[in-house]
C-alpha atoms as a PDB file:
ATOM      1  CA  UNK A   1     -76.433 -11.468  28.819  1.00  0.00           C
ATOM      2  CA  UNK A   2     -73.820 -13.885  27.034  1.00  0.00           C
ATOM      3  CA  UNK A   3     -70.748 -14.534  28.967  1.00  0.00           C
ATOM      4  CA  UNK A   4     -67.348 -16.349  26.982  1.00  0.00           C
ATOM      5  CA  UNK A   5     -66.514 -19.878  28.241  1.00  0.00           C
ATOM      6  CA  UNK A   6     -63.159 -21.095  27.365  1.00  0.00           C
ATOM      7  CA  UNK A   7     -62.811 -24.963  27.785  1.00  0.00           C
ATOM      8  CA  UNK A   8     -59.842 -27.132  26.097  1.00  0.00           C
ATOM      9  CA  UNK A   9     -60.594 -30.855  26.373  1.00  0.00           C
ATOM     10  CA  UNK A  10     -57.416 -33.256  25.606  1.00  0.00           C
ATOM     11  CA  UNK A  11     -57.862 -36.234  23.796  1.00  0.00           C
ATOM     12  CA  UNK A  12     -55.234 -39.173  22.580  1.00  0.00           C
ATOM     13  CA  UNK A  13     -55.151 -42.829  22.827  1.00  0.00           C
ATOM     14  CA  UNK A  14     -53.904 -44.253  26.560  1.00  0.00           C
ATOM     15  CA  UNK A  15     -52.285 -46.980  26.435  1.00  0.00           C
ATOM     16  CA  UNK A  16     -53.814 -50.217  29.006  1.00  0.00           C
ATOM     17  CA  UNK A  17     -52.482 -50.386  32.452  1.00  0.00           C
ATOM     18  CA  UNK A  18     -49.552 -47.682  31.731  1.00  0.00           C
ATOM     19  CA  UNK A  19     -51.017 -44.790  33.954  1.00  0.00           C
ATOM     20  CA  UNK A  20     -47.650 -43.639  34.557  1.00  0.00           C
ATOM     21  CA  UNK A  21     -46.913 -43.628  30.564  1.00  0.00           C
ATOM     22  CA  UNK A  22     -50.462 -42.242  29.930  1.00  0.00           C
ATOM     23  CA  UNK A  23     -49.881 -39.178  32.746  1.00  0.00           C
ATOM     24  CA  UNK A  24     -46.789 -38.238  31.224  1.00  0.00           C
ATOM     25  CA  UNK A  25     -48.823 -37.849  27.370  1.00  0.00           C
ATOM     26  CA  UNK A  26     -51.324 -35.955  29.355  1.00  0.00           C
ATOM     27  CA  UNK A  27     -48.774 -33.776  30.659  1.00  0.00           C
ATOM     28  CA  UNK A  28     -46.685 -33.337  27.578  1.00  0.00           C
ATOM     29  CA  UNK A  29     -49.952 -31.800  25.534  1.00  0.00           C
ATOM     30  CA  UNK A  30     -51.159 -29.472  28.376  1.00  0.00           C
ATOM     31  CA  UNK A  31     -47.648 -28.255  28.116  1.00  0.00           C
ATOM     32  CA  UNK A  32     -48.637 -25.608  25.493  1.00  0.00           C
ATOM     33  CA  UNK A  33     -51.860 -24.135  27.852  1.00  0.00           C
ATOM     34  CA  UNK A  34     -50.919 -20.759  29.857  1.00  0.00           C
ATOM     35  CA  UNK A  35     -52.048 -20.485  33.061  1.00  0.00           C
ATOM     36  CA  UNK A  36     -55.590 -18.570  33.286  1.00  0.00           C
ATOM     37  CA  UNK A  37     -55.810 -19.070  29.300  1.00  0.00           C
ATOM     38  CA  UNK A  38     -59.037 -21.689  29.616  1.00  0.00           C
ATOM     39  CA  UNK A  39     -61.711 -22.084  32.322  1.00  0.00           C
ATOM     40  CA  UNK A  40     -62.262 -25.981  31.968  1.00  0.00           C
ATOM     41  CA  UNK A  41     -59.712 -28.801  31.184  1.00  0.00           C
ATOM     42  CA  UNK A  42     -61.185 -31.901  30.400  1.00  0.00           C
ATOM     43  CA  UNK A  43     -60.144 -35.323  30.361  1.00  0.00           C
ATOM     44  CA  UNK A  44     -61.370 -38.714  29.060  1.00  0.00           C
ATOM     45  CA  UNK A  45     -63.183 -41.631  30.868  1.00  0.00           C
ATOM     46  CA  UNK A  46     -60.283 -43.685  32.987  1.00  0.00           C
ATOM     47  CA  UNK A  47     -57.928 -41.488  30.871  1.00  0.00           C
ATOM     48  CA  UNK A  48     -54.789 -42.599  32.668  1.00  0.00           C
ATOM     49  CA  UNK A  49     -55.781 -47.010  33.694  1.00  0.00           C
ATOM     50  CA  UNK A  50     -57.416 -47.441  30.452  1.00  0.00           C
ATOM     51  CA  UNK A  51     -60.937 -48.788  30.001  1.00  0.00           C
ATOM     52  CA  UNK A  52     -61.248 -52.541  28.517  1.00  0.00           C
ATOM     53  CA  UNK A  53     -60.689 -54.769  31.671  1.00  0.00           C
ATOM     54  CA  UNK A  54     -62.021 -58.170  31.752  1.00  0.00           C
ATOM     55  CA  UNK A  55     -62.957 -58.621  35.788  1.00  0.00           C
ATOM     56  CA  UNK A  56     -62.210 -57.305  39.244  1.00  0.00           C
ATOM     57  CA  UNK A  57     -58.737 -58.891  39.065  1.00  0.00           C
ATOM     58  CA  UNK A  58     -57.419 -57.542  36.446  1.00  0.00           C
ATOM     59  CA  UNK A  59     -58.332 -54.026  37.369  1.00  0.00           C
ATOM     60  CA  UNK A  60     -57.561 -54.133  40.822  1.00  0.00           C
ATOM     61  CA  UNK A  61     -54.068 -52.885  40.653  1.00  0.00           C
ATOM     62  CA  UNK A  62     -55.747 -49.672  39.095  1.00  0.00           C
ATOM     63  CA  UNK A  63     -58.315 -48.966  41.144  1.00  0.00           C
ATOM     64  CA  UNK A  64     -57.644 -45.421  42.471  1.00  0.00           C
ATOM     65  CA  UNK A  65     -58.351 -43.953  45.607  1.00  0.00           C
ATOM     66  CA  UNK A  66     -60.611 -40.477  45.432  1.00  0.00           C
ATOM     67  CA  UNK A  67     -59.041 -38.640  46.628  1.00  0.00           C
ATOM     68  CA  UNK A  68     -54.862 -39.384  46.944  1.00  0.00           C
ATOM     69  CA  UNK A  69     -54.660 -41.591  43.336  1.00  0.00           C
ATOM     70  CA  UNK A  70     -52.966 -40.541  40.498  1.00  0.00           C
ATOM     71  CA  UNK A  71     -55.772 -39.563  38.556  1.00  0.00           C
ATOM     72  CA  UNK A  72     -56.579 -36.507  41.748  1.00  0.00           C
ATOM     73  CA  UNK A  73     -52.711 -35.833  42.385  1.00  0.00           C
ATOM     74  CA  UNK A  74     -52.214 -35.132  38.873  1.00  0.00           C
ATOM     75  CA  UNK A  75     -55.420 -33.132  37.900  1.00  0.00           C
ATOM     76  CA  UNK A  76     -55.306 -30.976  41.047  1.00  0.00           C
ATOM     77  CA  UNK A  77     -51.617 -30.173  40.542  1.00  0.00           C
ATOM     78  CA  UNK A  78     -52.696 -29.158  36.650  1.00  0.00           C
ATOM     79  CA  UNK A  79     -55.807 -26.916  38.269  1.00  0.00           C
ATOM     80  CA  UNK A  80     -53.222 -25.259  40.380  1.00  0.00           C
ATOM     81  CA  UNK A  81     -51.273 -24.420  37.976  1.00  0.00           C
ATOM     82  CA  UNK A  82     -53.457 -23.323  35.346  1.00  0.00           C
ATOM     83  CA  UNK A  83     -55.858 -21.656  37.465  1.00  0.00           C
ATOM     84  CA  UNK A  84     -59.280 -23.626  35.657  1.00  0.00           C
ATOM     85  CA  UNK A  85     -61.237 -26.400  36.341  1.00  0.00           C
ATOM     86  CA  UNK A  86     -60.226 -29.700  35.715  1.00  0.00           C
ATOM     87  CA  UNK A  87     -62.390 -32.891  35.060  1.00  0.00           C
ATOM     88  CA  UNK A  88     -61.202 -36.579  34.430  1.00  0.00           C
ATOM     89  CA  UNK A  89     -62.578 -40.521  34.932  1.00  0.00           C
ATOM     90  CA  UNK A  90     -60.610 -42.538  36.705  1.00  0.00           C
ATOM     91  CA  UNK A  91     -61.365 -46.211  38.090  1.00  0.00           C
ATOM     92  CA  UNK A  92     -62.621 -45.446  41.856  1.00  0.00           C
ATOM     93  CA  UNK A  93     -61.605 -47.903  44.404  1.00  0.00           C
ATOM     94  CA  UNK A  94     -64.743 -48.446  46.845  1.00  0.00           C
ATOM     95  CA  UNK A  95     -64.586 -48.951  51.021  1.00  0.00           C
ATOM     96  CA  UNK A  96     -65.260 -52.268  51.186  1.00  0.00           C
ATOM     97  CA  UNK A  97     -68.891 -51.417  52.746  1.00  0.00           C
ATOM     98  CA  UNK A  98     -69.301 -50.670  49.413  1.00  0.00           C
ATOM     99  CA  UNK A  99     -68.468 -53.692  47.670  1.00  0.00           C
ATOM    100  CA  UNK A 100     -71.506 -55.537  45.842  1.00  0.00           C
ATOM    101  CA  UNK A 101     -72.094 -59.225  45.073  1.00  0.00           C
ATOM    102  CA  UNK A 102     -71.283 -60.755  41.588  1.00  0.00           C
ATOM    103  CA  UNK A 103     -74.018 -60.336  38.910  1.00  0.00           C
ATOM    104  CA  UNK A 104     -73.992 -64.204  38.060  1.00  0.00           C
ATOM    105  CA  UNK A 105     -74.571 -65.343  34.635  1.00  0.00           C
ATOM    106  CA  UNK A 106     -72.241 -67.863  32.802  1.00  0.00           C
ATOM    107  CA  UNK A 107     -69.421 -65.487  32.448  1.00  0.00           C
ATOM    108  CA  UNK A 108     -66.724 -66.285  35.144  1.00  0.00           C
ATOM    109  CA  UNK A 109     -65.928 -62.713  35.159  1.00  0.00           C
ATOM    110  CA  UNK A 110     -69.270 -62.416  36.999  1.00  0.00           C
ATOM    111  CA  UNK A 111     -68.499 -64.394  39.665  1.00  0.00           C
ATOM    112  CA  UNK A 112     -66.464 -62.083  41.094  1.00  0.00           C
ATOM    113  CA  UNK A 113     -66.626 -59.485  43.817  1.00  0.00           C
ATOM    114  CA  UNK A 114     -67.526 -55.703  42.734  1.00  0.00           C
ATOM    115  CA  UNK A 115     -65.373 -53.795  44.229  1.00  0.00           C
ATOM    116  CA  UNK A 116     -65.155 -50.058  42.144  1.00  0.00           C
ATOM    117  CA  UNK A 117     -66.955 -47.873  39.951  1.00  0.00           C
ATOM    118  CA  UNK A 118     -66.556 -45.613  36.918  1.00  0.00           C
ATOM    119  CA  UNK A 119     -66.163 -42.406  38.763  1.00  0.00           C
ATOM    120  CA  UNK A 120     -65.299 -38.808  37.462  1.00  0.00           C
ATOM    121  CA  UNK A 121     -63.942 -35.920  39.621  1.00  0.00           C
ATOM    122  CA  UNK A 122     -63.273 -32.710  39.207  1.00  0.00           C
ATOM    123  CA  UNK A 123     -61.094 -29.913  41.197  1.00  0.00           C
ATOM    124  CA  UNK A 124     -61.447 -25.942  41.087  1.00  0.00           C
ATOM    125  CA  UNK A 125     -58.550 -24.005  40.256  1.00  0.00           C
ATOM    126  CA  UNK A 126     -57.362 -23.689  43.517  1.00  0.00           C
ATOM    127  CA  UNK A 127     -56.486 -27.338  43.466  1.00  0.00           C
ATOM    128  CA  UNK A 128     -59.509 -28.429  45.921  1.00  0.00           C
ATOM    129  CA  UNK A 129     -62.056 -31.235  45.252  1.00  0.00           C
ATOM    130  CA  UNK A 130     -65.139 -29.676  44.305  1.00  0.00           C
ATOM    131  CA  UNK A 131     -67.421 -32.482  42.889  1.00  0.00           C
ATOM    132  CA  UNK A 132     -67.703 -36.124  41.364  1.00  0.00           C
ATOM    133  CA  UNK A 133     -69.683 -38.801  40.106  1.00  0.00           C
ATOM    134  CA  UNK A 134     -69.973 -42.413  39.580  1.00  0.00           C
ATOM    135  CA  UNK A 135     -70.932 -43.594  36.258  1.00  0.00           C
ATOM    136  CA  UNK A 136     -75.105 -44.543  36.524  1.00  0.00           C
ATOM    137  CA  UNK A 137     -75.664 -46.437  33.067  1.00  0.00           C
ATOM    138  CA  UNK A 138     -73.236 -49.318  33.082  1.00  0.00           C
ATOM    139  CA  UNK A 139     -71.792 -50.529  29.478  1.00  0.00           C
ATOM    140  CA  UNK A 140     -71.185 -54.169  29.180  1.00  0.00           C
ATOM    141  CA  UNK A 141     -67.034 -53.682  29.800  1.00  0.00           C
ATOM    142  CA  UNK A 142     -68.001 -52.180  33.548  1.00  0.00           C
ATOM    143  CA  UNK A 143     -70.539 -54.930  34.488  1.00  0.00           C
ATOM    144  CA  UNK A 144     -68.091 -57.331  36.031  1.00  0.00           C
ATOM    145  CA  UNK A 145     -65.956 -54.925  38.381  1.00  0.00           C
ATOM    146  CA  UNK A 146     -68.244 -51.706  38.575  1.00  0.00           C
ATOM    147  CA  UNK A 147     -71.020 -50.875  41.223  1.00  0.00           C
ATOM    148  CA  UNK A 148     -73.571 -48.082  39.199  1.00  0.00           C
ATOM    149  CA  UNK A 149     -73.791 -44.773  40.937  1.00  0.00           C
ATOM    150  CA  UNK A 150     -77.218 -43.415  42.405  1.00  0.00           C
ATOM    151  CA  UNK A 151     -77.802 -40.726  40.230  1.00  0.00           C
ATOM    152  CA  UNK A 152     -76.570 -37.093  38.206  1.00  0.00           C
ATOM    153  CA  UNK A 153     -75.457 -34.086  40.430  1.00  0.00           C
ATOM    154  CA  UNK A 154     -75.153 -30.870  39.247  1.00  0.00           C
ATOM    155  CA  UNK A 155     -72.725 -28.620  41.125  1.00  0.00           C
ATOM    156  CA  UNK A 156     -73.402 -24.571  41.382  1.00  0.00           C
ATOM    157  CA  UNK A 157     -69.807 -23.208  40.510  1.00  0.00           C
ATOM    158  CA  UNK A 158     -68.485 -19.681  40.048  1.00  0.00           C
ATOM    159  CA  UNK A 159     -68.721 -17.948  36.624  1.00  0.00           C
ATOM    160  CA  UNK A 160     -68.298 -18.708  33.848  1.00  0.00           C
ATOM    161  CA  UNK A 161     -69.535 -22.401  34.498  1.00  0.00           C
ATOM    162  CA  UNK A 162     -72.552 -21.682  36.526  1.00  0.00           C
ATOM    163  CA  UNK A 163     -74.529 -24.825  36.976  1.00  0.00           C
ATOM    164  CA  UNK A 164     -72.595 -27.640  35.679  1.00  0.00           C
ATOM    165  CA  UNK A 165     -73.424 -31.249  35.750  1.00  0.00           C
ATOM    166  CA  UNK A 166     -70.708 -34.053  35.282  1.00  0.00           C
ATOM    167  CA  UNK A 167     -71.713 -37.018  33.354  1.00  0.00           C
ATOM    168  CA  UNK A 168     -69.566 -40.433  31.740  1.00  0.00           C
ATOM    169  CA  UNK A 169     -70.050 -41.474  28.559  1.00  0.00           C
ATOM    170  CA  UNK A 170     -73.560 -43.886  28.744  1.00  0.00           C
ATOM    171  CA  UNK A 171     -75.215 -40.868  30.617  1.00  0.00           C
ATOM    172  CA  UNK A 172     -76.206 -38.478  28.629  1.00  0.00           C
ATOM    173  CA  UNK A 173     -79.627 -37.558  29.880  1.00  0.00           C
ATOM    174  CA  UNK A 174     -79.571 -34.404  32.353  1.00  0.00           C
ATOM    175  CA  UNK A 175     -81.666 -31.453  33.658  1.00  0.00           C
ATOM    176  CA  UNK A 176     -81.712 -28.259  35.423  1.00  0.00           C
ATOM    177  CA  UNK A 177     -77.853 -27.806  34.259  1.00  0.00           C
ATOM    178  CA  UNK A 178     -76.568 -25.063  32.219  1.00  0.00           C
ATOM    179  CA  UNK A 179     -73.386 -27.388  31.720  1.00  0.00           C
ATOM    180  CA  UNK A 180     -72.989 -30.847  31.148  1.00  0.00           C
ATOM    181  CA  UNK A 181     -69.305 -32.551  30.865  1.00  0.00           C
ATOM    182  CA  UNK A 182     -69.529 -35.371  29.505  1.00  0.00           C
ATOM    183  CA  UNK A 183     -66.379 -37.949  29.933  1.00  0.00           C
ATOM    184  CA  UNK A 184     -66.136 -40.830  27.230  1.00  0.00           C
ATOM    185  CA  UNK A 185     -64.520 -43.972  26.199  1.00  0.00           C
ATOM    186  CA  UNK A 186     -67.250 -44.503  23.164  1.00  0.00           C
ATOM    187  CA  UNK A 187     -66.464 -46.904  20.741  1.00  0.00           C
ATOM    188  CA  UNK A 188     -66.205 -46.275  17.413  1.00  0.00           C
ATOM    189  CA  UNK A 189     -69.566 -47.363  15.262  1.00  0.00           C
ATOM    190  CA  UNK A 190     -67.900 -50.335  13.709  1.00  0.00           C
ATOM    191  CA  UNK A 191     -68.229 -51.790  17.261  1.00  0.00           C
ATOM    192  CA  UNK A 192     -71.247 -53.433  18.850  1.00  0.00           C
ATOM    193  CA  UNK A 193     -72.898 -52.660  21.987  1.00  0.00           C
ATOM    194  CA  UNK A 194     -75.208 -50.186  23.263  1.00  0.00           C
ATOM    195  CA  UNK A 195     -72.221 -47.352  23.397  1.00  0.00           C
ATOM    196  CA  UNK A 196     -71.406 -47.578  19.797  1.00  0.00           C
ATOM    197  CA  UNK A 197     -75.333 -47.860  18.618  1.00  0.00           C
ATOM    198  CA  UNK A 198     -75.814 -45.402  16.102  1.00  0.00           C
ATOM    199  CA  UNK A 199     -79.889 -44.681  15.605  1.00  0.00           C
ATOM    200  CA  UNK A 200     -80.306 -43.612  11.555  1.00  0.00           C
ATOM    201  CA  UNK A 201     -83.842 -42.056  12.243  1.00  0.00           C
ATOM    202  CA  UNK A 202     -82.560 -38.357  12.846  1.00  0.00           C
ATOM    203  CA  UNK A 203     -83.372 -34.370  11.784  1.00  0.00           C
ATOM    204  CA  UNK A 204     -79.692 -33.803  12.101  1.00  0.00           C
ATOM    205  CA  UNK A 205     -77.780 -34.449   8.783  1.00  0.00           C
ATOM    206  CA  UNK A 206     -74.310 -35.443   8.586  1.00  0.00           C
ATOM    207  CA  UNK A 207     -71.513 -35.641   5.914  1.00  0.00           C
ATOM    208  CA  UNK A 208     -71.322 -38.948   4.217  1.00  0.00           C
ATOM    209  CA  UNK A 209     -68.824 -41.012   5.651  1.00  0.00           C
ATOM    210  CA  UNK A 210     -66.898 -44.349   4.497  1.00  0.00           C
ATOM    211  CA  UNK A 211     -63.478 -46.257   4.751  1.00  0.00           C
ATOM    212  CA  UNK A 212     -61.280 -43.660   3.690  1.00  0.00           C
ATOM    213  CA  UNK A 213     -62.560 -41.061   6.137  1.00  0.00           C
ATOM    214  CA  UNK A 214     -59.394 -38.819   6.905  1.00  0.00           C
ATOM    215  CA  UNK A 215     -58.193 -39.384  10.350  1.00  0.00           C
ATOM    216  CA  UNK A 216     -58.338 -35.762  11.244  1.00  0.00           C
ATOM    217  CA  UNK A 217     -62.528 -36.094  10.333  1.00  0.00           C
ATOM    218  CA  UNK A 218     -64.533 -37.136  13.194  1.00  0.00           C
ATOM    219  CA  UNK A 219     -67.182 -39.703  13.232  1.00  0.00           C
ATOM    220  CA  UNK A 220     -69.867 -38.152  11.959  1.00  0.00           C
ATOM    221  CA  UNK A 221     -72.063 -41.452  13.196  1.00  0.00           C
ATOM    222  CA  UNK A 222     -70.734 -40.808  16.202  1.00  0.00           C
ATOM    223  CA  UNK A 223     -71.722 -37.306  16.730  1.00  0.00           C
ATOM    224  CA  UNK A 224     -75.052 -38.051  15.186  1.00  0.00           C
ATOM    225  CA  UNK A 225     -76.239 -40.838  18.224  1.00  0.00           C
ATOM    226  CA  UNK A 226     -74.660 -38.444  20.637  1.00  0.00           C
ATOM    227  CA  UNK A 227     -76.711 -35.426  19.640  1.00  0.00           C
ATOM    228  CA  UNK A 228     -79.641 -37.741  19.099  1.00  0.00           C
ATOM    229  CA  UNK A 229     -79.474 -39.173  22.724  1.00  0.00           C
ATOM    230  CA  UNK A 230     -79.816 -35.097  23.582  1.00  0.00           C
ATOM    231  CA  UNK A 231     -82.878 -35.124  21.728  1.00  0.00           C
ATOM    232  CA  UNK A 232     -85.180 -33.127  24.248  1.00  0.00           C
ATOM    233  CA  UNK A 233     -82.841 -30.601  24.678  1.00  0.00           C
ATOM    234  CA  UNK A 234     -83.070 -28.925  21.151  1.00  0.00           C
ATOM    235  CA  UNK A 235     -85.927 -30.713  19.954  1.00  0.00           C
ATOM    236  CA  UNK A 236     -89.238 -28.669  18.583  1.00  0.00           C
ATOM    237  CA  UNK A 237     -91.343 -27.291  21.596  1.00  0.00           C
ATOM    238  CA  UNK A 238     -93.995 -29.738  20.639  1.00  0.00           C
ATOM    239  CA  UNK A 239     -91.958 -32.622  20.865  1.00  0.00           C
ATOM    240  CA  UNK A 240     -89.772 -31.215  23.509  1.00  0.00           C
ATOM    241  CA  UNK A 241     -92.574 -30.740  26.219  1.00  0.00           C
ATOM    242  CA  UNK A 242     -93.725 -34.561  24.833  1.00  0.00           C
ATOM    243  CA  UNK A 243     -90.650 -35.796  26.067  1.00  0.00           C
ATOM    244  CA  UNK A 244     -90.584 -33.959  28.948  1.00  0.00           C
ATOM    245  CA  UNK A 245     -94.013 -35.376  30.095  1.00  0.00           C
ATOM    246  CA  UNK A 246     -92.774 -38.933  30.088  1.00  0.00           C
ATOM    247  CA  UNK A 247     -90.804 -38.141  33.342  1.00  0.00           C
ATOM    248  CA  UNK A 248     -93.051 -36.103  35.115  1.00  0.00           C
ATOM    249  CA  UNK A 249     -91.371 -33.562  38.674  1.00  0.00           C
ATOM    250  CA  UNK A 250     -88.195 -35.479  37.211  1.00  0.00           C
ATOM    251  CA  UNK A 251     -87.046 -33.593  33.877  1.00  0.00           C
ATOM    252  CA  UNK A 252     -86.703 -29.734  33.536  1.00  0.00           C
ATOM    253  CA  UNK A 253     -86.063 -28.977  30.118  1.00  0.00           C
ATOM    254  CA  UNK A 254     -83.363 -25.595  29.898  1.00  0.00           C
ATOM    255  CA  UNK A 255     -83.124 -23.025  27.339  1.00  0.00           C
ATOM    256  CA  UNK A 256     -79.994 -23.822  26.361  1.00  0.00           C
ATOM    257  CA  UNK A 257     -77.543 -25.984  27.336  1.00  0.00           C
ATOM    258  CA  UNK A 258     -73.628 -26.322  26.419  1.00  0.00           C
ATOM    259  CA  UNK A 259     -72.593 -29.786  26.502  1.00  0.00           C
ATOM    260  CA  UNK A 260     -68.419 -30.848  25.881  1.00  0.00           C
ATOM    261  CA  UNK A 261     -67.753 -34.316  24.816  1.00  0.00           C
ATOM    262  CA  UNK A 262     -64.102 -35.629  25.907  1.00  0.00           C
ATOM    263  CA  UNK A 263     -63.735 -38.684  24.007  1.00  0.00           C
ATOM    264  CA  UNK A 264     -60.408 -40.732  23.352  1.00  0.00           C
ATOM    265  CA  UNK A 265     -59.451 -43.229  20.702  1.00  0.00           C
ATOM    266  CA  UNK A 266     -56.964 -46.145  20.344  1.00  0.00           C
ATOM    267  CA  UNK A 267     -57.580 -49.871  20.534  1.00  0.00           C
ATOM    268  CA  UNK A 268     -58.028 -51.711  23.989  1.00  0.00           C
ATOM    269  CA  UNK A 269     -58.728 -55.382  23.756  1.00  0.00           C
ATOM    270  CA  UNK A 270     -60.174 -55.292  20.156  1.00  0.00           C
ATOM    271  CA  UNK A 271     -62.043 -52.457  21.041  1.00  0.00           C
ATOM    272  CA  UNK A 272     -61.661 -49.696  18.968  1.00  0.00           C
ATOM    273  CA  UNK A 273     -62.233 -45.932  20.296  1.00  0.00           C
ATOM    274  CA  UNK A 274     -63.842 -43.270  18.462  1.00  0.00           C
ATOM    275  CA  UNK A 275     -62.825 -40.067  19.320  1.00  0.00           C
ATOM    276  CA  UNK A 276     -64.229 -37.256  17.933  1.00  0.00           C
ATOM    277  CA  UNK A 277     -64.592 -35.045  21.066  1.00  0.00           C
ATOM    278  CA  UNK A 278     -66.382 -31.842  20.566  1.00  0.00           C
ATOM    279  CA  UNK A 279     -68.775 -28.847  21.841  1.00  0.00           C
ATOM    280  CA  UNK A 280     -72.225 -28.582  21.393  1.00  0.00           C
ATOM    281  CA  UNK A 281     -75.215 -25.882  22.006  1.00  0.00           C
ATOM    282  CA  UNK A 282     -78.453 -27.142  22.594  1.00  0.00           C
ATOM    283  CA  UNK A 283     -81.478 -24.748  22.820  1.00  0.00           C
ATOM    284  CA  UNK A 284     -84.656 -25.640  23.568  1.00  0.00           C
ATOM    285  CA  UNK A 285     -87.229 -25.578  20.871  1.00  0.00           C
ATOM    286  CA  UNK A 286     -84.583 -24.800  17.689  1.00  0.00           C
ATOM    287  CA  UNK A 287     -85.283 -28.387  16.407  1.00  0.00           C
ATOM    288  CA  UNK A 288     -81.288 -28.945  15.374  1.00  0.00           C
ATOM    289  CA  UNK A 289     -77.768 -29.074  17.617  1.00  0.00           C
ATOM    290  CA  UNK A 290     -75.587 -26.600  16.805  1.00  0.00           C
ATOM    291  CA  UNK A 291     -71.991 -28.243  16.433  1.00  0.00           C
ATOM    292  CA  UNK A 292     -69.506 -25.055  17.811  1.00  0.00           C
ATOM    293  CA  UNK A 293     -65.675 -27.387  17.742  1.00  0.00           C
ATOM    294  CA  UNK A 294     -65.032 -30.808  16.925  1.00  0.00           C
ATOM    295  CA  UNK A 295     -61.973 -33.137  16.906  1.00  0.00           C
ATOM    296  CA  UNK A 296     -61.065 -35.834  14.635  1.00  0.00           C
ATOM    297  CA  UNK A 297     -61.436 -39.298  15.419  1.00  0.00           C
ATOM    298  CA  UNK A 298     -57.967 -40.248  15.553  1.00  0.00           C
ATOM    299  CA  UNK A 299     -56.413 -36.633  16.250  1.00  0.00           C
ATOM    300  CA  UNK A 300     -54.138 -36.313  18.693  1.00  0.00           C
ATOM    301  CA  UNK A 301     -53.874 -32.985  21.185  1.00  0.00           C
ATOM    302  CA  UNK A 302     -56.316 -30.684  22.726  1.00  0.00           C
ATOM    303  CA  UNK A 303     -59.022 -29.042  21.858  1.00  0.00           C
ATOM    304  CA  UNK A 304     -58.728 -25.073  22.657  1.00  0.00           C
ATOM    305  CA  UNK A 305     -62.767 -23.617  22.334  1.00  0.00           C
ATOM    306  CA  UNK A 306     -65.089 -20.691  22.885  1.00  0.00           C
ATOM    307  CA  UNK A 307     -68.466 -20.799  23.510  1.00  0.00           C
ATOM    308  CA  UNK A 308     -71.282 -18.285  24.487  1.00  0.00           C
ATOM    309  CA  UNK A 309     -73.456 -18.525  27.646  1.00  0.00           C
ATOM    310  CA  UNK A 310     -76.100 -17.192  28.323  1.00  0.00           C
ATOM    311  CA  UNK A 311     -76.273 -16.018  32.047  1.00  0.00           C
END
């Protein structure tokens, strides 16, 4: 039996180390959302520090606590007062227990102390802390501050979401989740680096794409690699169950699985961010991703979707 999901995600370009700045954007486009008018409100990856920080000392001052930092005041203040979900990254400052040594290398900024990680949370729409997650896969811009998390965890949670599993950005392979939020600061293709990788070896076709690509369009590369990386979720049976082998008792392939992509964009530190945010449904077996909303790569505002589940 299909049941609605309503989920807006908000996407725009922060602006480094200006959390207070950045909150205030955030608050100024969810302005225009009535209360009980979405189920899920999602936010970027470190949506309100910014992402491109060189070493534990220069995002220090950012580093939030999990539960009293800006990124939680603000987000369970919005759930409150929207009555939905709400999911965001933030920069998570650990207990020092939790510190880990310097990765070494030549790079000064490994010779510092680990102190955080790239952590996501997310609060019910009673304003309570109902779930988070540290980033797993570690891009090269975490590696000299971030400790990796242990692992996905999906959380059971009331309908419409059902089981829902929170991801950021470099983890994008998940089971036994009807759900998956995923939280990004991808770079855009002209980039290098693992995150902005785009594999040309694909089933799924794609608009062609160049300079001039209106700012409104999104990255087309982009959401190719992204639905790519998602490959065993909507590939053929055949190759589905293949790829399902190759983790045996680890990897339960669903039905069908509805995956939102919160992306920003901007520049940080000659990065460049791609945006394109957007909602996908993956079933099992059809052999193509269904693309159900998209944003641009440079657009500005939220994203207000629907989406059918199937219970």
């Amino acid at each position: 039996m299909p049941t609605q999901l309503r989920v807006a995600v908000v996407q725009f370009a922060p602006k480094l180390g200006q959390v207070q700045a950045n909150i205030a954007k955030a608050r100024e486009l969810c302005n225009r959302l009535k209360p009980r008018s979405i189920d899920l409100l999602c936010f970027p990856e470190m949506v309100f520090s910014g992402y491109v920080f060189p070493d534990t000392a220069a995002i220090t001052p950012y580093l939030e606590h999990p539960y009293t930092g800006p990124t939680s005041t603000f987000c369970a203040e919005l759930a409150r007062s929207l009555g939905c979900f709400v999911a965001a990254g933030y920069p998570e400052k650990l207990e020092p227990h939790e510190h880990a040594p310097p990765l070494g290398g030549d790079n000064l900024s490994f010779h510092q102390l680990r102190i955080g990680a790239n952590s996501a949370v997310m609060f019910d729409p009673t304003g309570e802390r109902v779930g988070s997650y540290r980033k797993t896969n570690l891009y090269k811009l975490d590696l000299p501050w971030a400790v990796p998390g242990s692992g996905f965890t999906t959380m059971t949670l009331p309908h419409p979401l059902g089981p829902t599993t929170l991801a950021i950005c470099n983890d994008l392979n998940v089971s036994g989740t009807r759900l998956l939020i995923l939280l990004n600061a991808w770079l855009h293709p002209d980039e290098n680096g693992e995150e902005s990788d785009v594999d040309s070896s694909s089933d799924y076709t794609t608009p062609e794409q160049n300079e001039d690509t209106d700012e409104m369009e999104p990255s087309w590369e982009v959401l190719k690699y992204w639905a790519m990386r998602l490959n065993p979720l909507w590939a053929t049976i055949q190759k589905a169950t293949h790829e399902n082998e190759k983790k045996p008792g680890e990897c339960k392939i669903p039905d069908e699985l509805l995956v939102v992509v919160c992306n920003r964009f901007g520049n940080e530190g000659g990065s460049r961010f791609a945006g394109s945010s957007v909602l996908m449904s993956l079933r099992r077996g059809s052999g193509r991703p269904r693309l159900l909303h998209m944003m641009g790569q440079r657009e500005e505002g939220i994203g207000l979707w629907t989406a059918n589940m199937t219970v």
